[in-house]
Protein backbone atom coordinates (compact mmCIF):
# COMPACT_ATOMS: atom_id res chain seq x y z
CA UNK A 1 -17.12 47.15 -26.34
CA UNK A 2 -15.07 43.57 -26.30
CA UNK A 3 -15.18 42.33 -29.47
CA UNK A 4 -15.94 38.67 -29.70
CA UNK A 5 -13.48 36.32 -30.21
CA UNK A 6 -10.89 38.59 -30.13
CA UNK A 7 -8.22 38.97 -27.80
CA UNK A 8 -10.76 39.68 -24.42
CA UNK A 9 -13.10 36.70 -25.38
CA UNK A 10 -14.37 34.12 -22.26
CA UNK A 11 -13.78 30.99 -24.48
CA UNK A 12 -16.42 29.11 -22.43
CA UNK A 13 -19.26 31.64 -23.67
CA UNK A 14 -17.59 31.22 -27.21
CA UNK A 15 -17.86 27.59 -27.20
CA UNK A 16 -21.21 27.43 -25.69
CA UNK A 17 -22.41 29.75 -28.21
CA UNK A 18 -21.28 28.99 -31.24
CA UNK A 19 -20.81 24.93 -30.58
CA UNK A 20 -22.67 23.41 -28.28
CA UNK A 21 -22.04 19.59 -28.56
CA UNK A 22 -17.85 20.61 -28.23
CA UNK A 23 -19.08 22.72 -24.96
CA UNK A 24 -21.10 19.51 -23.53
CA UNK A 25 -17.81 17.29 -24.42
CA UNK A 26 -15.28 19.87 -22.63
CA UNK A 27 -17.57 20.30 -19.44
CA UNK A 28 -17.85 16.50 -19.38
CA UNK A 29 -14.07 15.60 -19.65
CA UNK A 30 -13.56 17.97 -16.68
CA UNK A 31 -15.65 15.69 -14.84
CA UNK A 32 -13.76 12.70 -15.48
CA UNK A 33 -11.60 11.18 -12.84
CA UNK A 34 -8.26 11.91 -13.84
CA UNK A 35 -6.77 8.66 -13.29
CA UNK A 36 -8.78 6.54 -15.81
CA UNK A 37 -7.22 5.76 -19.38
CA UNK A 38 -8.04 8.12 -22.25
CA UNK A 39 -9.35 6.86 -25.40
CA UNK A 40 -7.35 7.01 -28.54
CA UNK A 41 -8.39 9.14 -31.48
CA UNK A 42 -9.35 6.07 -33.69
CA UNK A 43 -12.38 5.00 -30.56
CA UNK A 44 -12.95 8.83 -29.93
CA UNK A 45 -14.26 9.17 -33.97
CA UNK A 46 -16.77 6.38 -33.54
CA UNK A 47 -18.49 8.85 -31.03
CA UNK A 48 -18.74 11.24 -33.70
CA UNK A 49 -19.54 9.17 -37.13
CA UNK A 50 -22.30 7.39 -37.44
CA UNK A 51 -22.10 3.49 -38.18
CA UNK A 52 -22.19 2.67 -41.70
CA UNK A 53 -19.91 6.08 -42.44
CA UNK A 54 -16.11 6.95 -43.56
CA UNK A 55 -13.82 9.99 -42.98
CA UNK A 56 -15.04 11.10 -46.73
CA UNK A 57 -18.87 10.39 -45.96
CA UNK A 58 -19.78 13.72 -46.93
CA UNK A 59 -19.67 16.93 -44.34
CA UNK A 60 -23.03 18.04 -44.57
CA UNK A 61 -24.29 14.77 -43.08
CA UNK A 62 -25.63 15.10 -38.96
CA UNK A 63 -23.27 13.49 -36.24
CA UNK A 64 -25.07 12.07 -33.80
CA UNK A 65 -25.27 14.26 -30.06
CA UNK A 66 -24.05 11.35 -28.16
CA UNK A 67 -21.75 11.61 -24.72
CA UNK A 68 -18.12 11.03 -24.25
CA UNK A 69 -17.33 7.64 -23.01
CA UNK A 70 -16.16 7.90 -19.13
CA UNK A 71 -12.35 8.23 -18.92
CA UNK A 72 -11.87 10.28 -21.89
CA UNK A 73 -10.56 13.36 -21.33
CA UNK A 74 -10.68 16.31 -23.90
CA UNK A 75 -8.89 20.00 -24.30
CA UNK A 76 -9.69 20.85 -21.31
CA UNK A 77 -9.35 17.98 -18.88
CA UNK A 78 -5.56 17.73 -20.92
CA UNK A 79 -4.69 21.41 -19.92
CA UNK A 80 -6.43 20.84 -16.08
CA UNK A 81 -4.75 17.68 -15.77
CA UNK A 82 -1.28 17.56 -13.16
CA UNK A 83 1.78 16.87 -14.40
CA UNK A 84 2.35 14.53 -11.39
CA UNK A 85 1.73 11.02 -11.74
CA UNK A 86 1.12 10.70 -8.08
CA UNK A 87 -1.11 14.14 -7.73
CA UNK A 88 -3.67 12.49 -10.07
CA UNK A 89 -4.50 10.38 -7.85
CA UNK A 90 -7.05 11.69 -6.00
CA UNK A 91 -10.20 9.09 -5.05
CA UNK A 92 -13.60 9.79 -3.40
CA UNK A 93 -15.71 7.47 -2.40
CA UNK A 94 -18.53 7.52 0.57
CA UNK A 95 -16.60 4.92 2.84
CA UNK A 96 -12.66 4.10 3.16
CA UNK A 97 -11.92 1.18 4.84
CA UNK A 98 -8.15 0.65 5.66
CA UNK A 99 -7.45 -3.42 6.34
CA UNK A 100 -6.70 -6.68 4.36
CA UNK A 101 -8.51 -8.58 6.56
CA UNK A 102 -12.01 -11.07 6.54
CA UNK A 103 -13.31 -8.25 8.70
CA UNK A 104 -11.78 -4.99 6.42
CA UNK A 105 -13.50 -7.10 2.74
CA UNK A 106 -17.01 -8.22 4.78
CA UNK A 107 -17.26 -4.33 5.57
CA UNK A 108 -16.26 -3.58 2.02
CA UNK A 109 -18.72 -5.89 0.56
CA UNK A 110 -21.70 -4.62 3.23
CA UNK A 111 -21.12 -1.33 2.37
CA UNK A 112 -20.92 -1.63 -1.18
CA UNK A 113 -24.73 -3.59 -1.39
CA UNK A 114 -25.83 -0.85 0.80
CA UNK A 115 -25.13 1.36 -1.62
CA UNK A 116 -22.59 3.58 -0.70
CA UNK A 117 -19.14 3.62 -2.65
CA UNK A 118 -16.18 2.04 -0.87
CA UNK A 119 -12.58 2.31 -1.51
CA UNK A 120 -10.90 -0.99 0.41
CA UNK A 121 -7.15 0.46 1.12
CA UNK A 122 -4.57 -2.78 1.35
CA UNK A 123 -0.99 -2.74 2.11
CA UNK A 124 0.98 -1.88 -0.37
CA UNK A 125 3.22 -5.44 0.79
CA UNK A 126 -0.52 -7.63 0.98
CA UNK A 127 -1.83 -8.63 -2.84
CA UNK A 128 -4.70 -7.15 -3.60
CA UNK A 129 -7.84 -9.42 -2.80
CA UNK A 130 -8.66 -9.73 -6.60
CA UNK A 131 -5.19 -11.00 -7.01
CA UNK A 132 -5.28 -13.35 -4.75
CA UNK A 133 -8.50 -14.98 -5.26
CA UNK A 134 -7.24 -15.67 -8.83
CA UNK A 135 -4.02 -16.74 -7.66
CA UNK A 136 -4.78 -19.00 -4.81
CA UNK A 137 -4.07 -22.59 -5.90
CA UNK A 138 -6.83 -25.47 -6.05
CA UNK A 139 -5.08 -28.22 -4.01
CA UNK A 140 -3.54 -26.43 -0.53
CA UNK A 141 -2.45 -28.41 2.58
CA UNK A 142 -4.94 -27.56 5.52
CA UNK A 143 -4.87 -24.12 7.29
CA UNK A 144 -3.92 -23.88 10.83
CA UNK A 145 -5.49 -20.94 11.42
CA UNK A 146 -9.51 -21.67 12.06
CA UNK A 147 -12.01 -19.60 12.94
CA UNK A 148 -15.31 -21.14 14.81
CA UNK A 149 -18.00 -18.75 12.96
CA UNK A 150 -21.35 -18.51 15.16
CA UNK A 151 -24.97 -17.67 13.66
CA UNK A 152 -24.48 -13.83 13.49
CA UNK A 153 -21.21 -14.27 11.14
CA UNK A 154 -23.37 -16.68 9.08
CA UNK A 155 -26.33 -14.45 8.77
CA UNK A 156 -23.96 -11.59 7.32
CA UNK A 157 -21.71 -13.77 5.49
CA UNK A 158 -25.04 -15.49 3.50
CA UNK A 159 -26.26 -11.94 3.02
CA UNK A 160 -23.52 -10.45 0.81
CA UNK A 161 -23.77 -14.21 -1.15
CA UNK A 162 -20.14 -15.22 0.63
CA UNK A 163 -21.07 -18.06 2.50
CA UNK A 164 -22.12 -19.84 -0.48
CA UNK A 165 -18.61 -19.13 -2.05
CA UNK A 166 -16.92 -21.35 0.46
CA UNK A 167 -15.48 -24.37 -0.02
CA UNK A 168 -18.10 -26.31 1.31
CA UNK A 169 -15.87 -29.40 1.14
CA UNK A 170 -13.92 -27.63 3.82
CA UNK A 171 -16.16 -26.36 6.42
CA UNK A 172 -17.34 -28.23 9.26
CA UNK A 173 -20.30 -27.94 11.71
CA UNK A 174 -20.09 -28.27 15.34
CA UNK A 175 -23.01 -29.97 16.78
CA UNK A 176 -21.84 -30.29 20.67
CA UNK A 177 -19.14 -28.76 22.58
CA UNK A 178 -17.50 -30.36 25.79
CA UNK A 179 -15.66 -28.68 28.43
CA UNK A 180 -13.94 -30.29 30.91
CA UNK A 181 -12.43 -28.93 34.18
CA UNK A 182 -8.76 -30.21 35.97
CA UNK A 183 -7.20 -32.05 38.79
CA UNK A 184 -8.96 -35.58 40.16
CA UNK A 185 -12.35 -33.95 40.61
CA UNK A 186 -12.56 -32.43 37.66
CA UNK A 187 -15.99 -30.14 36.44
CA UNK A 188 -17.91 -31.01 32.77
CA UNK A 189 -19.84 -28.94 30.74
CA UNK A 190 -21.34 -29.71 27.91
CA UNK A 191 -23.45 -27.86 25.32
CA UNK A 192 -25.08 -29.46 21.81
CA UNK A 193 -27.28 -28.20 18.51
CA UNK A 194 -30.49 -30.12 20.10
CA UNK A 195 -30.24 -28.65 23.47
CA UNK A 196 -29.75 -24.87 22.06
CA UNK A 197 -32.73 -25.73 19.74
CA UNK A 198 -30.76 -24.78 16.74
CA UNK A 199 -28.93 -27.04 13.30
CA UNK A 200 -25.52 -26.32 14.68
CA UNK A 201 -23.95 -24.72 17.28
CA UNK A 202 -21.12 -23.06 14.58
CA UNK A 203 -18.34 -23.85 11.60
CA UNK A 204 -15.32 -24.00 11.59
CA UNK A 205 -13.86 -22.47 8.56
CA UNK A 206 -10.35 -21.78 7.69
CA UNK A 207 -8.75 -18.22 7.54
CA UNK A 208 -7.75 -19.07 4.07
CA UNK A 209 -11.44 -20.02 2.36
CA UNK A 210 -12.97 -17.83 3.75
CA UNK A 211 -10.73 -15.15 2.26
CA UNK A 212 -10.43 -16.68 -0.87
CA UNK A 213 -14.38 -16.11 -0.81
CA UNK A 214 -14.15 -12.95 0.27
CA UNK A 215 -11.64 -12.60 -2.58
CA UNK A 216 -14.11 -13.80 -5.32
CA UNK A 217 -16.79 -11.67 -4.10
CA UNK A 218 -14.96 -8.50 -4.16
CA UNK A 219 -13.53 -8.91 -7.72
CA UNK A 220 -17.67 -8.40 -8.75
CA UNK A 221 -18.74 -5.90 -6.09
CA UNK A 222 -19.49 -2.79 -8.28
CA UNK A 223 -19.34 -0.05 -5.51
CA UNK A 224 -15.87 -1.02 -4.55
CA UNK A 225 -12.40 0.59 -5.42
CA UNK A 226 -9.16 -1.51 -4.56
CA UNK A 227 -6.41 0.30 -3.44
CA UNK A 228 -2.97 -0.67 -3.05
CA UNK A 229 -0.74 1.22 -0.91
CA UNK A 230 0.84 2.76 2.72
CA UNK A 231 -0.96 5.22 4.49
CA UNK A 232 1.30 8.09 5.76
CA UNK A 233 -1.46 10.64 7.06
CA UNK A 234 -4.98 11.12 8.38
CA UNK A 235 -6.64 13.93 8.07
CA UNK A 236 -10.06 15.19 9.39
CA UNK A 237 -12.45 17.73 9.28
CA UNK A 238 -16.35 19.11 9.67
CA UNK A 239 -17.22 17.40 6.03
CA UNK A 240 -14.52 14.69 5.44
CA UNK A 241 -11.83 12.76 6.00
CA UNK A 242 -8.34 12.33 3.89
CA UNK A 243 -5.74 9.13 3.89
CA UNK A 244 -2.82 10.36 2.43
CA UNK A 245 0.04 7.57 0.60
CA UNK A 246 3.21 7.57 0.82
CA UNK A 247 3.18 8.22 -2.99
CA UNK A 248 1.88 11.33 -2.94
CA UNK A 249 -2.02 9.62 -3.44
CA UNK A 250 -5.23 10.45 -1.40
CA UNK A 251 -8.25 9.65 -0.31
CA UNK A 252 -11.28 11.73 0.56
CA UNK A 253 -14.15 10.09 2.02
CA UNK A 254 -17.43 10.82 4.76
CA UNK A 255 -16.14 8.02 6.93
CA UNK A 256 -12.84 5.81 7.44
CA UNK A 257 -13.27 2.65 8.79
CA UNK A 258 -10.64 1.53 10.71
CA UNK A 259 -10.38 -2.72 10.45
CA UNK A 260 -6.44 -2.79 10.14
CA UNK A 261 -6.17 -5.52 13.20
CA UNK A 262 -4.84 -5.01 17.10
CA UNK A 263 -2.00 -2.66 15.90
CA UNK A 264 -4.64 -0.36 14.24
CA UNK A 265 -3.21 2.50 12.00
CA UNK A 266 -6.29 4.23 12.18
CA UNK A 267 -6.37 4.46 15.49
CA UNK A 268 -3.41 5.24 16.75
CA UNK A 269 -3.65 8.54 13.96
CA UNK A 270 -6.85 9.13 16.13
CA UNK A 271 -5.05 9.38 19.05
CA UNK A 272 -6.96 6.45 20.65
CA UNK A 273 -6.17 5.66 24.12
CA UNK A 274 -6.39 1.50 25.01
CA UNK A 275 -5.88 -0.64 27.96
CA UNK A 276 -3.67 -3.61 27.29
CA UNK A 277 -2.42 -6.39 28.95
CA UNK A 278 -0.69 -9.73 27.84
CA UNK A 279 -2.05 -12.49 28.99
CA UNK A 280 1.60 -14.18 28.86
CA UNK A 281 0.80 -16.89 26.81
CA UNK A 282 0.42 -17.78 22.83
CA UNK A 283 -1.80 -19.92 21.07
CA UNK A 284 -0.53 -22.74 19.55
CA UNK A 285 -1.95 -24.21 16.16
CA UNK A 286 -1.58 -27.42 14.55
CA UNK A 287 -3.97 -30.16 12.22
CA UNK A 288 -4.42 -34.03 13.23
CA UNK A 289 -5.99 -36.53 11.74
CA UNK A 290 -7.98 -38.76 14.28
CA UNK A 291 -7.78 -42.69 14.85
CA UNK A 292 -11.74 -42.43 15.54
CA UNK A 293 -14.77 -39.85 14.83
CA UNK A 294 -15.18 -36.52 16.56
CA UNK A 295 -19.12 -36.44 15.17
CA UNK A 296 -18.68 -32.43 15.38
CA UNK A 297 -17.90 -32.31 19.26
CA UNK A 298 -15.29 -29.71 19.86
CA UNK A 299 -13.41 -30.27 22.87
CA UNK A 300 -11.62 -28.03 25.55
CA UNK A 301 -9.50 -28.58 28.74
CA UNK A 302 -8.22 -26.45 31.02
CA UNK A 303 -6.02 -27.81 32.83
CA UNK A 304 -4.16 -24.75 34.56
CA UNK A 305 -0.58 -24.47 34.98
CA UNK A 306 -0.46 -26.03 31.18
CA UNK A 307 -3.12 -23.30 29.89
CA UNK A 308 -6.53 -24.31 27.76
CA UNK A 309 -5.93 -27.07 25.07
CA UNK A 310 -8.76 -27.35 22.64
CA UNK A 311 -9.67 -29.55 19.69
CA UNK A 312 -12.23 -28.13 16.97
CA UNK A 313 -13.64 -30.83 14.54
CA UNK A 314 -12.37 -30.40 10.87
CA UNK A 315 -14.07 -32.24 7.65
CA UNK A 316 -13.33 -36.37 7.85
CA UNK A 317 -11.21 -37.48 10.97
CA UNK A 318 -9.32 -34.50 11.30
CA UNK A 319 -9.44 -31.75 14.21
CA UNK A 320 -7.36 -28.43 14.54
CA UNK A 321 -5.76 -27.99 17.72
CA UNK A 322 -5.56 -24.40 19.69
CA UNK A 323 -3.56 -24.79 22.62
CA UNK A 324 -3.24 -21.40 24.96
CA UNK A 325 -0.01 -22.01 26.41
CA UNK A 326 2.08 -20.43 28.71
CA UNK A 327 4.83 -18.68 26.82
CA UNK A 328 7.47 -20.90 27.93
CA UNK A 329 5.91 -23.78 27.24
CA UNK A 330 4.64 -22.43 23.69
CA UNK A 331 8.19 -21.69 23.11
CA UNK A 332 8.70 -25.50 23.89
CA UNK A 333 5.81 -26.77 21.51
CA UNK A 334 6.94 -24.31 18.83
CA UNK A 335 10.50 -26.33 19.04
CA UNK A 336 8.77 -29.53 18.80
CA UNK A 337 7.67 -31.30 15.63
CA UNK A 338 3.94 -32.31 15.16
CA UNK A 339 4.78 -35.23 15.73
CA UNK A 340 5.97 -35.08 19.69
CA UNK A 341 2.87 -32.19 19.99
CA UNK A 342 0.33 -35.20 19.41
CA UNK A 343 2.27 -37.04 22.07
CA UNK A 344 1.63 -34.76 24.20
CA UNK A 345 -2.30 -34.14 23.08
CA UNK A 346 -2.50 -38.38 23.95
CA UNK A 347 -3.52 -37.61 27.55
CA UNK A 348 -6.62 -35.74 26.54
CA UNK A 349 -7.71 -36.93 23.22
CA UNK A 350 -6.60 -40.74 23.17
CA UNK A 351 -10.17 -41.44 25.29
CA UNK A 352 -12.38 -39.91 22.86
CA UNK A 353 -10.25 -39.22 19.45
CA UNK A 354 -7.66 -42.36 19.55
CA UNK A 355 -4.23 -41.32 18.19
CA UNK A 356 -3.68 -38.62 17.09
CA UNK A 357 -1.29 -38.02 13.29
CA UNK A 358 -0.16 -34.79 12.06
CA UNK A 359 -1.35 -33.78 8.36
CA UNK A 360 0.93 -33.43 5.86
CA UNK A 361 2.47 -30.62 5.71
CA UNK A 362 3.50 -30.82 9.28
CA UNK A 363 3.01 -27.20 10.51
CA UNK A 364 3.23 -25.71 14.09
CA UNK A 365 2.16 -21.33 14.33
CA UNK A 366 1.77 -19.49 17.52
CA UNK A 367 0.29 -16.03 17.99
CA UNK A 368 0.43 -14.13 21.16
CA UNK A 369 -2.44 -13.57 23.37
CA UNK A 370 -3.52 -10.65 25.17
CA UNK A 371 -6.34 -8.36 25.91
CA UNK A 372 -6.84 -5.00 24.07
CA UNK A 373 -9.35 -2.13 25.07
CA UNK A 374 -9.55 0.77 23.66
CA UNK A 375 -11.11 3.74 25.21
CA UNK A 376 -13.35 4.26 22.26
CA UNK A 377 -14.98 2.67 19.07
CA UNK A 378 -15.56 6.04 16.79
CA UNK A 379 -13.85 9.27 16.44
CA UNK A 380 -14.52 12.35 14.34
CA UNK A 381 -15.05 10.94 10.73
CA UNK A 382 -13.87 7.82 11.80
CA UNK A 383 -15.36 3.99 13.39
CA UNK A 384 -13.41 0.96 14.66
CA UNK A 385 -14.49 -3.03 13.93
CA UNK A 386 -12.62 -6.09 14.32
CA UNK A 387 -9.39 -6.04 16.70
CA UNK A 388 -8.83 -2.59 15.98
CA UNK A 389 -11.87 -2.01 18.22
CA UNK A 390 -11.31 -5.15 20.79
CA UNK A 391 -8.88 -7.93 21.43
CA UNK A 392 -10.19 -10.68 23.91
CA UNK A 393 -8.91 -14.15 24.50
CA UNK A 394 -9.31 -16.87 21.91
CA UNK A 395 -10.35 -19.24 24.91
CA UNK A 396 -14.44 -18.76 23.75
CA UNK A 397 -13.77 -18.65 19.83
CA UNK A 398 -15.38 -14.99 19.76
CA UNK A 399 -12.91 -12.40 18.72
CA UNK A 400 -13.59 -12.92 14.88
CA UNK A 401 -17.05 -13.27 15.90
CA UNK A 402 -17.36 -9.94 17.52
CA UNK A 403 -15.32 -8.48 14.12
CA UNK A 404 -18.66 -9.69 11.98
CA UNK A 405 -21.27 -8.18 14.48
CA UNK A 406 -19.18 -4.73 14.54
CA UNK A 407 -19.38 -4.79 10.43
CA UNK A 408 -23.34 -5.77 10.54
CA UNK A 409 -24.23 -2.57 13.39
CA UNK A 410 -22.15 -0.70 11.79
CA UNK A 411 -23.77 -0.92 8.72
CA UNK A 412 -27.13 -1.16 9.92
CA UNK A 413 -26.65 1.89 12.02
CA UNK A 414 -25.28 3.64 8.31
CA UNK A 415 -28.20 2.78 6.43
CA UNK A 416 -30.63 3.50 9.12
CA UNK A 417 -29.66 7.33 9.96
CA UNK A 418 -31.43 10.21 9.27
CA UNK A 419 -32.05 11.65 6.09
CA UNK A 420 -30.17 15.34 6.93
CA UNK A 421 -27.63 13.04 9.01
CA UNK A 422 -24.47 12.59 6.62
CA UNK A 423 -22.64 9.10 6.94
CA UNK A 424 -19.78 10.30 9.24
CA UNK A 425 -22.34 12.43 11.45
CA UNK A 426 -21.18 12.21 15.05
CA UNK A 427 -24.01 11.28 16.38
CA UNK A 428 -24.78 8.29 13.96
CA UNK A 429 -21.45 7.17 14.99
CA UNK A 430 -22.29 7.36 18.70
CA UNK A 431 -24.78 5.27 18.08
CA UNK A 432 -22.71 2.55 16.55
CA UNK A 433 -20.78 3.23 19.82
CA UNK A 434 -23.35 2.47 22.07
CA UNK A 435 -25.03 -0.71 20.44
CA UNK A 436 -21.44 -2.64 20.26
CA UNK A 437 -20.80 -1.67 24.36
CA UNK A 438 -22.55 -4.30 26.04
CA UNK A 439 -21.85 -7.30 24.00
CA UNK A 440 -18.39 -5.91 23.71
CA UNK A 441 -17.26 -5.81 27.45
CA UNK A 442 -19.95 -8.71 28.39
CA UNK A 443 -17.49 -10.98 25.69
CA UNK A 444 -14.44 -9.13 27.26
CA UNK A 445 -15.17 -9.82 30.69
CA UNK A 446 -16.63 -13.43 30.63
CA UNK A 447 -12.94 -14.33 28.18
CA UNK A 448 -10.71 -12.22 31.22
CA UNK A 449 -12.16 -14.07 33.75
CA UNK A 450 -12.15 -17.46 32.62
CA UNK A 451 -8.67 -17.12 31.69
CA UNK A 452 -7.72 -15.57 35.37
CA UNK A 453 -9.97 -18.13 37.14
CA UNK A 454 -8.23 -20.94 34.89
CA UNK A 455 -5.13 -19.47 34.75
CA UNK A 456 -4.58 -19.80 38.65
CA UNK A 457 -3.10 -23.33 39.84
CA UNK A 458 -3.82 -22.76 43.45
CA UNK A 459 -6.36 -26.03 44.90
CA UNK A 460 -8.98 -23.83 46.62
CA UNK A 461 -9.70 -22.07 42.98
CA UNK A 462 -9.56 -25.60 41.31
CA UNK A 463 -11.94 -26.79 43.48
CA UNK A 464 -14.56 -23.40 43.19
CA UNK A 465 -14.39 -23.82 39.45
CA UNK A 466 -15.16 -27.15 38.89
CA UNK A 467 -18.34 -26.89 40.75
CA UNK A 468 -19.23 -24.34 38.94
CA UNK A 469 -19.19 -26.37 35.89
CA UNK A 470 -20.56 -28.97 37.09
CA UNK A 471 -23.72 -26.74 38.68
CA UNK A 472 -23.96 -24.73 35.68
CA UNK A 473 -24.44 -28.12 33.46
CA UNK A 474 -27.26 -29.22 35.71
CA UNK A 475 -29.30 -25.35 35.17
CA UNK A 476 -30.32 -26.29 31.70
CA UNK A 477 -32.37 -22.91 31.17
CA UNK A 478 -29.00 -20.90 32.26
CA UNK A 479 -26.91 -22.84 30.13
CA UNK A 480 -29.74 -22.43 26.99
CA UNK A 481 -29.22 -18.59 27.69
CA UNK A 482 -25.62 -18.39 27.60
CA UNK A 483 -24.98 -21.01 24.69
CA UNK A 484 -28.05 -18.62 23.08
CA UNK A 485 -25.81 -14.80 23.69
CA UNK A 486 -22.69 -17.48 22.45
CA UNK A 487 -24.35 -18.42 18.98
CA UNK A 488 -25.26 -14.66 18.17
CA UNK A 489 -28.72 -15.85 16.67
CA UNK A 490 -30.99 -13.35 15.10
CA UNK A 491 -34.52 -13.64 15.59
């Protein structure tokens, strides 16, 4: 017969037996996630003295049976623990999403008041969102990248308490829209908040407050784990899915979320096919101020061999310019100071806008334009949103628009599932698939053909599309449907 406590003993039945508060403390270290702090002895003896008593209180008084505090880890987590730095690093959460973006912290911050846990994996060479919310100065020069957010990005945005974080001071509404046609008979179209029978028809809101907001609102989300880092590896099977780092770090989760923009990690570990196409031409961005109001009209122009110039109304008497170019022109305008740009805006805003004067600092970006289709939206374990599921042409306003309504069916179609369905099931994911298709390729196709019927300088096409503007401005019931699919309003 083993003799207890001798040299055959099972500690764990010893411990359990003869002290059962130092068995509950050992089983719950081992539970601990390795990578939190440990307490030092001096916070560890509070757990175990009562308030009011020293070391030399006496040793027949009772210790209280309370729990370890999370993080500390006792014999046994010490002797289980690696001896790698990088090996104890080891996170699970429900959801991993793997972007930096507006689209990669919305689905972050969706997820996370759904309920699930979330770990939000950055670039190691991006500053972590917390960072640089606190960082960002109060004063900044005017961001020429814009975004024209419709009702659908709104709606979401107002749910997870973001859009109240903006900068109100720097968001402005857009109550009409005008689009005008080329050559000497050129088409008009024109679109405004009365005729849709809605407040506005959308905001424009820089890239930069509405991360900042983002920002704020992640450094409270509870559910949410910030990661900093470079993925190296994806790994998937029937229960889970692992991101490996490149030092040494994982991350086990029920579904990755893939919102890491048109070159999409993610998906090209998925083995993703994609149809792509540039559109040979680059969108060039610059702020004005304006000699005379816009009232919230955004403007656009095609005008064909130059490419699509349009104007979207800023705060004050200021617009933001977005000029699809052809790329050797945009290499031209991107040599040019703001100054000679405006000169050459005078032909289609002096009319309306008066002269037009570059803000200070004078800046002048591009970013190349082309269309991106991949052959899918989901894989095994893993779901697409934002560009890493669709590029389209920047001519409608829509891509980061499509981005939010990915995040909101996605989540939707997560909360929503089946009870015995886990969160990376297949078929859940099909689902997802399926309700993103048609407004999708509908936004894909209506963007490829505007910009190929635009695009072309030849008379008989001129002619063909300026009636067409001007017919589909006189079918006020068409134009109320389209402007209505445009707007992404709910209910």
């Amino acid at each position: 017969m083993r003799v207890l406590g001798g040299p055959g003993r099972n500690r764990t039945t010893d411990t359990r037996i003869f002290n059962p508060l130092l068995y509950q403390l050992s089983y719950q270290a081992k539970e601990q996630n390795y990578s939190r702090p440990e307490r030092n002895c001096k916070e560890l003896w509070k757990l175990f003295i009562p308030p009011g008593r020293g070391v030399g209180a006496g040793r027949g008084a009772a210790m209280p049976a309370r729990s370890i505090l999370p993080g500390y880890k006792g014999y046994n987590g010490r002797m289980n623990s690696p001896s790698s730095p990088s090996m104890r690093r080891f996170i699970q959460s429900d959801i991993c999403i793997v972007g930096n973006g507006a689209i990669a912290k919305t689905a972050a911050l969706g997820f996370a008041q759904a309920g699930q846990s979330v770990t939000l994996l950055c670039p190691s060479t991006a500053p972590a969102p917390s960072a640089a919310a606190a960082s960002a100065p109060a004063e900044l020069g005017w961001d020429v990248r814009v975004f024209a957010l419709n009702h659908t990005a709104f709606h979401l945005l107002s749910a997870l308490k973001v859009w109240g974080a903006l900068d109100a001071a720097r968001v402005a509404p857009v109550d009409a829209m005008l689009v005008n046609g080329d050559g000497a008979q050129a088409g008009a179209l024109g679109f405004d908040a009365y005729g849709a029978h809605t407040g506005t028809l959308a905001w424009i809101v820089e890239d930069r407050n509405l991360n900042q907001a983002l920002d704020a609102a992640l450094r409270f989300a509870q559910n949410v784990t910030l990661v900093q880092g470079r993925a190296t590896g994806l790994v998937r099977d029937a229960d889970s899915a692992t991101v490996h780092l490149d030092d040494g770090a994982a991350i086990q989760a029920a579904l990755v979320v893939g919102a890491d923009g048109a070159q999409s990690w993610v998906r090209g570990q998925c083995d993703i096919g994609m149809d792509y196409r540039s559109y040979g031409q680059s969108a060039v961005v610059s702020n004005f101020h304006c000699e005379r109001p816009h009232h919230g009209a955004a403007q656009q122009w095609f005008t064909g061999a130059e490419g699509v110039v349009a104007l979207l109304p800023l705060p004050g008497n200021m617009v933001s310019l977005v000029w699809s170019a052809p790329e050797a022109l945009a290499a031209t305008l991107r040599a040019e100071s703001a100054t000679q740009l405006a000169a050459r805006l005078a032909p289609f805003a002096a009319a309306k806008l008066g002269q037009l004067t570059p803000l200070q600092p004078e800046l002048v970006r591009d970013f190349p334009l082309r269309l991106m289709r991949p052959h899918s939206m989901v894989a095994p374990r893993v779901a697409l949103v934002g560009d890493a599921a669709h590029v389209v042409h920047p001519l409608a306003g829509h891509g980061m628009n499509l981005g939010f309504a990915d995040v909101e069916q996605l989540v939707r179609t997560i909360v929503e599932r089946e009870a015995q369905r886990g969160i990376g099931d297949q078929r859940v994911l099909a689902r997802y698939a399926r309700a993103r298709k048609e407004d999708v390729l509908l936004m894909q196709l209506a963007t490829d053909g505007l910009a190929r019927l635009f695009g072309t300088d030849l008379e008989p096409l001129r002619v063909v599309r300026n009636f067409g503007l001007n017919l589909l401005d006189k079918l006020p019931m068409l134009k109320r449907r389209l402007i209505s699919h445009a707007l992404g309003k709910q209910g």
